[in-house]
PDB file of N, CA and C in Angstrom:
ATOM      1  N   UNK A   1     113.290  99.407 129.696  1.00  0.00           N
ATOM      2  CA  UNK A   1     112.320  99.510 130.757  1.00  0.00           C
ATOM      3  C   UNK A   1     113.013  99.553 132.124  1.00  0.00           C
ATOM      4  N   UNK A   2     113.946  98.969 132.293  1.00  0.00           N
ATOM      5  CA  UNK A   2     114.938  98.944 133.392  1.00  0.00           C
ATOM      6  C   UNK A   2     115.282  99.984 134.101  1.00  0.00           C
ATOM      7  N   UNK A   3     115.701 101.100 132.815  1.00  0.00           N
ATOM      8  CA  UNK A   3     116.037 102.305 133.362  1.00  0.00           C
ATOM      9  C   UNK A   3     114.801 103.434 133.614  1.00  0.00           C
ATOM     10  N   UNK A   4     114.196 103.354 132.922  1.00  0.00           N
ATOM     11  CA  UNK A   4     112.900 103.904 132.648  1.00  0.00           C
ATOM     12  C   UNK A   4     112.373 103.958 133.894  1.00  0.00           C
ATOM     13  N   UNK A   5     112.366 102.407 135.028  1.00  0.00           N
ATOM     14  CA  UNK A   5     111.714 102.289 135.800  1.00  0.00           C
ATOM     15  C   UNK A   5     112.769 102.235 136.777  1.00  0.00           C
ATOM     16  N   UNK A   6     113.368 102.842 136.745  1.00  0.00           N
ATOM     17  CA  UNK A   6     114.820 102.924 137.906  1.00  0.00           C
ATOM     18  C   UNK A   6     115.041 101.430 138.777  1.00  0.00           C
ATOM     19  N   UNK A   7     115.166 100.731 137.395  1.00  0.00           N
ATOM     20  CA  UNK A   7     115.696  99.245 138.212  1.00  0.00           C
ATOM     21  C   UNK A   7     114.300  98.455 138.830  1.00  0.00           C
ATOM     22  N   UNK A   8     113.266  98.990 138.932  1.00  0.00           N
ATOM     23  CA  UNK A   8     112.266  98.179 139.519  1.00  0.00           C
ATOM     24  C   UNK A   8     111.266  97.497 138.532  1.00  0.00           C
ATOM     25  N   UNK A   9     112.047  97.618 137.147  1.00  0.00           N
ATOM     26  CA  UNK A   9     111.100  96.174 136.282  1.00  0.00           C
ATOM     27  C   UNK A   9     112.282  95.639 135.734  1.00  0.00           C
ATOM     28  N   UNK A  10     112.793  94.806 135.529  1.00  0.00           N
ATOM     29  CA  UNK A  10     114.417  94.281 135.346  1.00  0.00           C
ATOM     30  C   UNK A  10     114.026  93.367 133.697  1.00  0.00           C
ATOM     31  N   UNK A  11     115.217  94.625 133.303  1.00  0.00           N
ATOM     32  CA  UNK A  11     115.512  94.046 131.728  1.00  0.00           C
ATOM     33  C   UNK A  11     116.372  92.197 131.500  1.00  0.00           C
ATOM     34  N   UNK A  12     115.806  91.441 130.839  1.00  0.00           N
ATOM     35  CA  UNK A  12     116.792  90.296 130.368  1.00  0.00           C
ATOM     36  C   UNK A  12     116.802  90.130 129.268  1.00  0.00           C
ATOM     37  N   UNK A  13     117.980  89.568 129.496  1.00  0.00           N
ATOM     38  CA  UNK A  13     118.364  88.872 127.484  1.00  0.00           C
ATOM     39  C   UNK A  13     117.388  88.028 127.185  1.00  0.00           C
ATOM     40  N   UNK A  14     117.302  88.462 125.827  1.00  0.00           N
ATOM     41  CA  UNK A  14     116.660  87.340 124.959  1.00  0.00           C
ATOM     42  C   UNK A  14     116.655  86.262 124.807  1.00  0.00           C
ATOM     43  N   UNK A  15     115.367  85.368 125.305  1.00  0.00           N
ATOM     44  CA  UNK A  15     115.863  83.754 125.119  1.00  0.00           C
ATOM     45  C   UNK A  15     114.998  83.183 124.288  1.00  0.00           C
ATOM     46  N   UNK A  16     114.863  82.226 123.944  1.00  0.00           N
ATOM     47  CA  UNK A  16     114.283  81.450 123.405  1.00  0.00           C
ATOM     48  C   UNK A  16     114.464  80.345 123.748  1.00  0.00           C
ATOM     49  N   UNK A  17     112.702  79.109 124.185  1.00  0.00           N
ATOM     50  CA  UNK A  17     113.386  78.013 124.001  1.00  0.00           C
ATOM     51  C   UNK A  17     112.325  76.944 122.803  1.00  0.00           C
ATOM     52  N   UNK A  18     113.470  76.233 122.740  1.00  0.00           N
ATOM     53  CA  UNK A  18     112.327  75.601 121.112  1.00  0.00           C
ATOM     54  C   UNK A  18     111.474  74.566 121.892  1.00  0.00           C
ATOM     55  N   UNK A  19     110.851  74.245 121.660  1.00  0.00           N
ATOM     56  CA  UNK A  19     109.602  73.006 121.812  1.00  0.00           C
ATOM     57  C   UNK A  19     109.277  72.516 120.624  1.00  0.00           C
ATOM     58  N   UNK A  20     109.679  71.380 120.437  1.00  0.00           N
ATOM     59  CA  UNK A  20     109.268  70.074 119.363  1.00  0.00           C
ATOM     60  C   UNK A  20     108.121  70.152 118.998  1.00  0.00           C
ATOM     61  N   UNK A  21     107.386  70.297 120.475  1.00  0.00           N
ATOM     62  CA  UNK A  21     105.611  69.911 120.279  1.00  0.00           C
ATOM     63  C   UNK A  21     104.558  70.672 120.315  1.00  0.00           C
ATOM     64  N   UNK A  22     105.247  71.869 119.833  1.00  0.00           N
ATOM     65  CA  UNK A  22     104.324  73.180 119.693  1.00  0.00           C
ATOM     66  C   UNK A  22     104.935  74.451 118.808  1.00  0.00           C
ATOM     67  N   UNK A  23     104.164  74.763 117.935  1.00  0.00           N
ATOM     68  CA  UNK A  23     104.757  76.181 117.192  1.00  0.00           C
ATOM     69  C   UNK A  23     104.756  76.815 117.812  1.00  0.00           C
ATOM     70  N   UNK A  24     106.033  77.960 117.701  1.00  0.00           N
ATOM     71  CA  UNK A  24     106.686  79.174 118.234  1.00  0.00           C
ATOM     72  C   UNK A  24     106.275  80.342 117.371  1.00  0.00           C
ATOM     73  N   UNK A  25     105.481  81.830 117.609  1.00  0.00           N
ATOM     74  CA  UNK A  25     104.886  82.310 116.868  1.00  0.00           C
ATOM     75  C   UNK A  25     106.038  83.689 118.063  1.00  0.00           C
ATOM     76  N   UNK A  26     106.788  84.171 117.337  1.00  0.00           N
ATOM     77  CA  UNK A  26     107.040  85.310 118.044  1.00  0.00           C
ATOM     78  C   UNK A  26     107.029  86.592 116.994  1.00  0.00           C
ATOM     79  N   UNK A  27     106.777  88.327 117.800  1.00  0.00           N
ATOM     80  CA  UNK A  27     106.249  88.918 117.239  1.00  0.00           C
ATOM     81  C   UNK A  27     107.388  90.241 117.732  1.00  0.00           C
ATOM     82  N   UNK A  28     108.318  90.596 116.887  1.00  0.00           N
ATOM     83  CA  UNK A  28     109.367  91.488 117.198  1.00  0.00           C
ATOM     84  C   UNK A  28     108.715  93.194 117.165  1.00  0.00           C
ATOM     85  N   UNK A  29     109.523  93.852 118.190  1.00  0.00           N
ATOM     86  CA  UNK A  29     108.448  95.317 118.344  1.00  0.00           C
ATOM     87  C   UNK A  29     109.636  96.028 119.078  1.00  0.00           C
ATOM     88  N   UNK A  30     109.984  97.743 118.340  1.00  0.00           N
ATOM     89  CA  UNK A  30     110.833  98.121 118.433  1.00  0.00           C
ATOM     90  C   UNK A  30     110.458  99.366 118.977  1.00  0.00           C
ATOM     91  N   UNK A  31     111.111 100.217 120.254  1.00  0.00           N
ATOM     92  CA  UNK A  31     111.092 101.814 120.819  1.00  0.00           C
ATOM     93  C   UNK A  31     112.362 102.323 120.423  1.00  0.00           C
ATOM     94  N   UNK A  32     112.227 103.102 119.035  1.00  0.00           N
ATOM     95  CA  UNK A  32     113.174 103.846 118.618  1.00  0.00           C
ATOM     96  C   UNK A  32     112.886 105.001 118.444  1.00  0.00           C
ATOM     97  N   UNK A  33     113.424 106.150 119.606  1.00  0.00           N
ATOM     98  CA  UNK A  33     112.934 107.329 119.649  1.00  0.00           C
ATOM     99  C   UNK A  33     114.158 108.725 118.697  1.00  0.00           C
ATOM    100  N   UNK A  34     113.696 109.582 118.831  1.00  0.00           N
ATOM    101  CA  UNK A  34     114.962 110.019 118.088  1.00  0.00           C
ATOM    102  C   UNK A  34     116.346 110.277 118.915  1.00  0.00           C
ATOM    103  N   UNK A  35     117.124 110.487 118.186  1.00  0.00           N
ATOM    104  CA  UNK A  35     118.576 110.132 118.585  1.00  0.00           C
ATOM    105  C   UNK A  35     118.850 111.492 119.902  1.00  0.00           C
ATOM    106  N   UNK A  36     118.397 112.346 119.977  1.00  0.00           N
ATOM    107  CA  UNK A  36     118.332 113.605 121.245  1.00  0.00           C
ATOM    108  C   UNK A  36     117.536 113.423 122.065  1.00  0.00           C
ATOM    109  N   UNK A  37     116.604 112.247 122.192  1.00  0.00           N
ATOM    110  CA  UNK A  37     115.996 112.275 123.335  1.00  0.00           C
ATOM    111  C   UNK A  37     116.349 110.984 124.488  1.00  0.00           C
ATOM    112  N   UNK A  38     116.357 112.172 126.105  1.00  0.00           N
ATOM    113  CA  UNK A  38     117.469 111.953 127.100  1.00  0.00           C
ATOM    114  C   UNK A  38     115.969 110.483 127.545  1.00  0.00           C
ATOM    115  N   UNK A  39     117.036 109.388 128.281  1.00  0.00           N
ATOM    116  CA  UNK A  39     116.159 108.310 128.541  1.00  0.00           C
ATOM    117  C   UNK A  39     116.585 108.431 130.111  1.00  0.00           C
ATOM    118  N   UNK A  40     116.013 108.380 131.276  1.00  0.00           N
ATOM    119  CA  UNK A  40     116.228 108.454 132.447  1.00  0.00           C
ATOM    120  C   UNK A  40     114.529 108.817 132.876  1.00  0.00           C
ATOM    121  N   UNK A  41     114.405 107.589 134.654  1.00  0.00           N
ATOM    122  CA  UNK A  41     113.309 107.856 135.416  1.00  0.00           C
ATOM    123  C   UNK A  41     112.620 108.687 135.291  1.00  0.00           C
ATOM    124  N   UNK A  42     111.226 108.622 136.017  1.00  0.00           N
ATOM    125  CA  UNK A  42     110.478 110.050 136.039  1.00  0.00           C
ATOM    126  C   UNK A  42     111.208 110.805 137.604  1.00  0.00           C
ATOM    127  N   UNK A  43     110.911 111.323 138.028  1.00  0.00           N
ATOM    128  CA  UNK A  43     111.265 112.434 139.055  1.00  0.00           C
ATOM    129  C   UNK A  43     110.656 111.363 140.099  1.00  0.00           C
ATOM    130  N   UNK A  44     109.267 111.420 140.031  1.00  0.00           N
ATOM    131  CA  UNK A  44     108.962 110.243 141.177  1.00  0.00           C
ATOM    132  C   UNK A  44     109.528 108.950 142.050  1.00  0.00           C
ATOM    133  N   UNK A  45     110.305 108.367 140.647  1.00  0.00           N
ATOM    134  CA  UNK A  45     110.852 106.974 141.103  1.00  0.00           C
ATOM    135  C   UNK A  45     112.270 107.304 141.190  1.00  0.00           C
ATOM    136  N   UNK A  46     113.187 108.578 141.863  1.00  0.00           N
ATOM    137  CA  UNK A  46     114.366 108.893 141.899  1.00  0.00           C
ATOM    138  C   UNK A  46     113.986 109.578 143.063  1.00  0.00           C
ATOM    139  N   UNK A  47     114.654 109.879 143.996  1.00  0.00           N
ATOM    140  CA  UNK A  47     115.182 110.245 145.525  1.00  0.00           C
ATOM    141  C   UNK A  47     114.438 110.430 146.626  1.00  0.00           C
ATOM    142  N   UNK A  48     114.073 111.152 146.727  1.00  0.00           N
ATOM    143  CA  UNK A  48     112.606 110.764 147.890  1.00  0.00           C
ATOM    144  C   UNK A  48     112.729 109.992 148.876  1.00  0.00           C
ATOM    145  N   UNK A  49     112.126 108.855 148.666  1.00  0.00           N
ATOM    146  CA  UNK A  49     112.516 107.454 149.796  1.00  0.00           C
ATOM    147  C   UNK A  49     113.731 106.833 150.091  1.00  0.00           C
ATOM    148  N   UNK A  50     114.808 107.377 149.510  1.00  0.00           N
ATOM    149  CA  UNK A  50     116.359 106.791 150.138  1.00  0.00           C
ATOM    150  C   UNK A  50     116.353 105.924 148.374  1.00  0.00           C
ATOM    151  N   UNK A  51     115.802 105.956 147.319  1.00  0.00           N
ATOM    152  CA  UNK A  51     115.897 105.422 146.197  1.00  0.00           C
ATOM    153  C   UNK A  51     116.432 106.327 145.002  1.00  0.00           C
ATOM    154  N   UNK A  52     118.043 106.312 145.034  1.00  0.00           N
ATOM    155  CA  UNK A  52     118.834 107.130 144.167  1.00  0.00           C
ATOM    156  C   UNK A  52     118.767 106.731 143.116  1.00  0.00           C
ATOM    157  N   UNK A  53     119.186 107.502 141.750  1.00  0.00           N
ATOM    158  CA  UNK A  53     119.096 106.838 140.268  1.00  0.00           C
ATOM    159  C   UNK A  53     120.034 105.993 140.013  1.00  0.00           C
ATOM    160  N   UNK A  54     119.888 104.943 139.934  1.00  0.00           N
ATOM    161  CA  UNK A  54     120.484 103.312 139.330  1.00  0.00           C
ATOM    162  C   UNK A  54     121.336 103.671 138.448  1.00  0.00           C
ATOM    163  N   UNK A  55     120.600 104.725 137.216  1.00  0.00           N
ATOM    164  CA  UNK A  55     121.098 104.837 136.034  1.00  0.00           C
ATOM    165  C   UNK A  55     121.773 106.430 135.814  1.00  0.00           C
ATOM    166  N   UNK A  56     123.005 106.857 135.269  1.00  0.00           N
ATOM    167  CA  UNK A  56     122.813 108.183 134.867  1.00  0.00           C
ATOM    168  C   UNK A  56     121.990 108.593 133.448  1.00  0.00           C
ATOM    169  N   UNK A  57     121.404 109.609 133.148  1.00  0.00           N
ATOM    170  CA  UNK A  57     121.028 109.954 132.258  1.00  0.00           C
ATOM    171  C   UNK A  57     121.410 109.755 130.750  1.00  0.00           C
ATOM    172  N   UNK A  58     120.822 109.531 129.900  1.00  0.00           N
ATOM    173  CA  UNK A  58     121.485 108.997 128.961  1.00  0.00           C
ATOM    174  C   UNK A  58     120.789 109.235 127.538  1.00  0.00           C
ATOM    175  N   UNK A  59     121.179 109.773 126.269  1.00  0.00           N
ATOM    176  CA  UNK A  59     120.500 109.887 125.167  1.00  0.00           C
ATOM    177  C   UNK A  59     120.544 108.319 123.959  1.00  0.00           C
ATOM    178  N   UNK A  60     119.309 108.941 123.427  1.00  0.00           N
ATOM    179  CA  UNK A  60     119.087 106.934 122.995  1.00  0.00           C
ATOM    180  C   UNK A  60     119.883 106.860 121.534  1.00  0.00           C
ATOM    181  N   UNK A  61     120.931 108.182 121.283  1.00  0.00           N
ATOM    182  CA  UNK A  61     121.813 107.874 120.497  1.00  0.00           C
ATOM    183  C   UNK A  61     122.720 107.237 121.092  1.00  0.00           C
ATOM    184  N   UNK A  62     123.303 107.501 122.452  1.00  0.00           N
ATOM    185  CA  UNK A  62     124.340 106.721 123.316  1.00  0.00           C
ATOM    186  C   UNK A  62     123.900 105.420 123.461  1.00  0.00           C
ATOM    187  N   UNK A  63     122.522 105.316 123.661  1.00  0.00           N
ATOM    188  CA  UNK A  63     122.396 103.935 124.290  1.00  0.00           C
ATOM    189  C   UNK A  63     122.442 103.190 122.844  1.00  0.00           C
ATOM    190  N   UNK A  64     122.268 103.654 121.906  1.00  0.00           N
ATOM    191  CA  UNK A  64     122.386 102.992 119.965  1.00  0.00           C
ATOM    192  C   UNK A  64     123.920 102.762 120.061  1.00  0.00           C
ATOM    193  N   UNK A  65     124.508 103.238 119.919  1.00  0.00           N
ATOM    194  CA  UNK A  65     126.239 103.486 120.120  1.00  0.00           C
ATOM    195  C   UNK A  65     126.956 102.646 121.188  1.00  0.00           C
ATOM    196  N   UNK A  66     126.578 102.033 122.126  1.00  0.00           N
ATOM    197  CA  UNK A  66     126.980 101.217 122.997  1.00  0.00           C
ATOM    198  C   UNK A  66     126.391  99.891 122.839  1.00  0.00           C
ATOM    199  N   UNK A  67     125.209  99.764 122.213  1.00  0.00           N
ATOM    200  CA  UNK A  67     124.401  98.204 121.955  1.00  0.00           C
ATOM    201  C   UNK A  67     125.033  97.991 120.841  1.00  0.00           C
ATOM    202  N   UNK A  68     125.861  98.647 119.879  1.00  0.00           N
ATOM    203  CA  UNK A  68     126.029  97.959 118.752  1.00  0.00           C
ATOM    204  C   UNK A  68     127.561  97.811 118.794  1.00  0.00           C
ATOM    205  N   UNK A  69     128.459  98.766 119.487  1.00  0.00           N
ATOM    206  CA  UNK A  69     129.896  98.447 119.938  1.00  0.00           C
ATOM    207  C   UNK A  69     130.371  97.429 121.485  1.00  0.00           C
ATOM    208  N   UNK A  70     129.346  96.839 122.286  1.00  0.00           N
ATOM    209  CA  UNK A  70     129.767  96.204 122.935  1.00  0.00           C
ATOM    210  C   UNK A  70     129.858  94.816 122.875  1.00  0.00           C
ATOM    211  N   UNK A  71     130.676  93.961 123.406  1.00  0.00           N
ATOM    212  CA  UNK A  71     130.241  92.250 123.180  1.00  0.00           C
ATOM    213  C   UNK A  71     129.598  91.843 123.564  1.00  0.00           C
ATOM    214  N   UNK A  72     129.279  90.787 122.994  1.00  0.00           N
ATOM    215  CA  UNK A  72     127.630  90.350 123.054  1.00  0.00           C
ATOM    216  C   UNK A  72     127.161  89.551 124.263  1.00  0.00           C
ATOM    217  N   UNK A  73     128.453  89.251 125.274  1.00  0.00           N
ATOM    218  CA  UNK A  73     128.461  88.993 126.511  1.00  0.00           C
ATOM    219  C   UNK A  73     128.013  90.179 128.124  1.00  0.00           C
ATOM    220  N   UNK A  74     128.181  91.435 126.996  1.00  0.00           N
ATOM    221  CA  UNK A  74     128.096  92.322 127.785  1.00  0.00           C
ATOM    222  C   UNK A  74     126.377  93.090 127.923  1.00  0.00           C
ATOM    223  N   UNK A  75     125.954  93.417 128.847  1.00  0.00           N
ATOM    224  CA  UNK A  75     124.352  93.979 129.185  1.00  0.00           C
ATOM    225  C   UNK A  75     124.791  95.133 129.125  1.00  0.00           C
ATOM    226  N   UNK A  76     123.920  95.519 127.830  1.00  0.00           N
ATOM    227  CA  UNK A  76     124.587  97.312 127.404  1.00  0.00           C
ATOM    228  C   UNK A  76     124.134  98.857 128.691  1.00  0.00           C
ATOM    229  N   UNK A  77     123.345  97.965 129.248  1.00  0.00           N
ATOM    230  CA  UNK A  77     122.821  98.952 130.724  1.00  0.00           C
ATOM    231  C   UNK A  77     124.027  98.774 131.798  1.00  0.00           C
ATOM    232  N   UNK A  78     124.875  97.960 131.740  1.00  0.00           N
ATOM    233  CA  UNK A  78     126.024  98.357 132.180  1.00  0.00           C
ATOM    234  C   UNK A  78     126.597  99.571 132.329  1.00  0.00           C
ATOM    235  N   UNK A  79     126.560  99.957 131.189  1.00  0.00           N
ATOM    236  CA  UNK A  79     127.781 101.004 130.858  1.00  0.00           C
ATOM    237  C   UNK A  79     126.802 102.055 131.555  1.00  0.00           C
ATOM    238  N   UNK A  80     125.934 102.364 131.658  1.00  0.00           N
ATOM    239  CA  UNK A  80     125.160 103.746 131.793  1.00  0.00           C
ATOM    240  C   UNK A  80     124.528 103.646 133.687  1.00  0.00           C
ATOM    241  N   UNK A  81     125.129 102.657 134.343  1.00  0.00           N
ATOM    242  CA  UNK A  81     125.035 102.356 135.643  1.00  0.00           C
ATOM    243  C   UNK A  81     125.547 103.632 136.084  1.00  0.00           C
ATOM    244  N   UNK A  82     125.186 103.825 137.499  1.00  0.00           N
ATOM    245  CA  UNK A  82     125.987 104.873 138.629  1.00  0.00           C
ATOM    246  C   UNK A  82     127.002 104.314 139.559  1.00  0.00           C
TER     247      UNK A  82
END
């Protein structure tokens, strides 16, 4: 969503925190598009107002290929920064 929205809805890691005194009911949900299609802003939320693309363009086979080869310390939207 990060890139999608050129930086103006901000992706974070996954957290979790446990609570003793209440069940945790979480519900996992996946956007896996096919491997040729390019992930980058709409036209709108890129140049115009002095607001350049955050991100370069990027296919969601690359972005598969970098989430599963980087360390797990690392925010895989890194790599695809400008």
């Amino acid at each position: 969503m990060q890139a999608l929205s050129n930086g103006r809805y901000r992706s974070v890691r996954h957290r979790a925190v446990v609570n003793s005194d209440k069940e945790r009911i979480s519900v996992a949900s996946f956007l896996c598009p096919g491997n040729s299609v390019v992930i980058s802003p709409p036209e709108k939320l890129v140049g115009g107002d002095g607001c350049p693309a955050m991100y370069r363009s990027y296919t969601y086979e690359q972005y598969y290929d970098k989430f599963w080869s980087r360390a797990l310390d690392e925010h895989c939207l890194d790599f695809f920064k400008r």
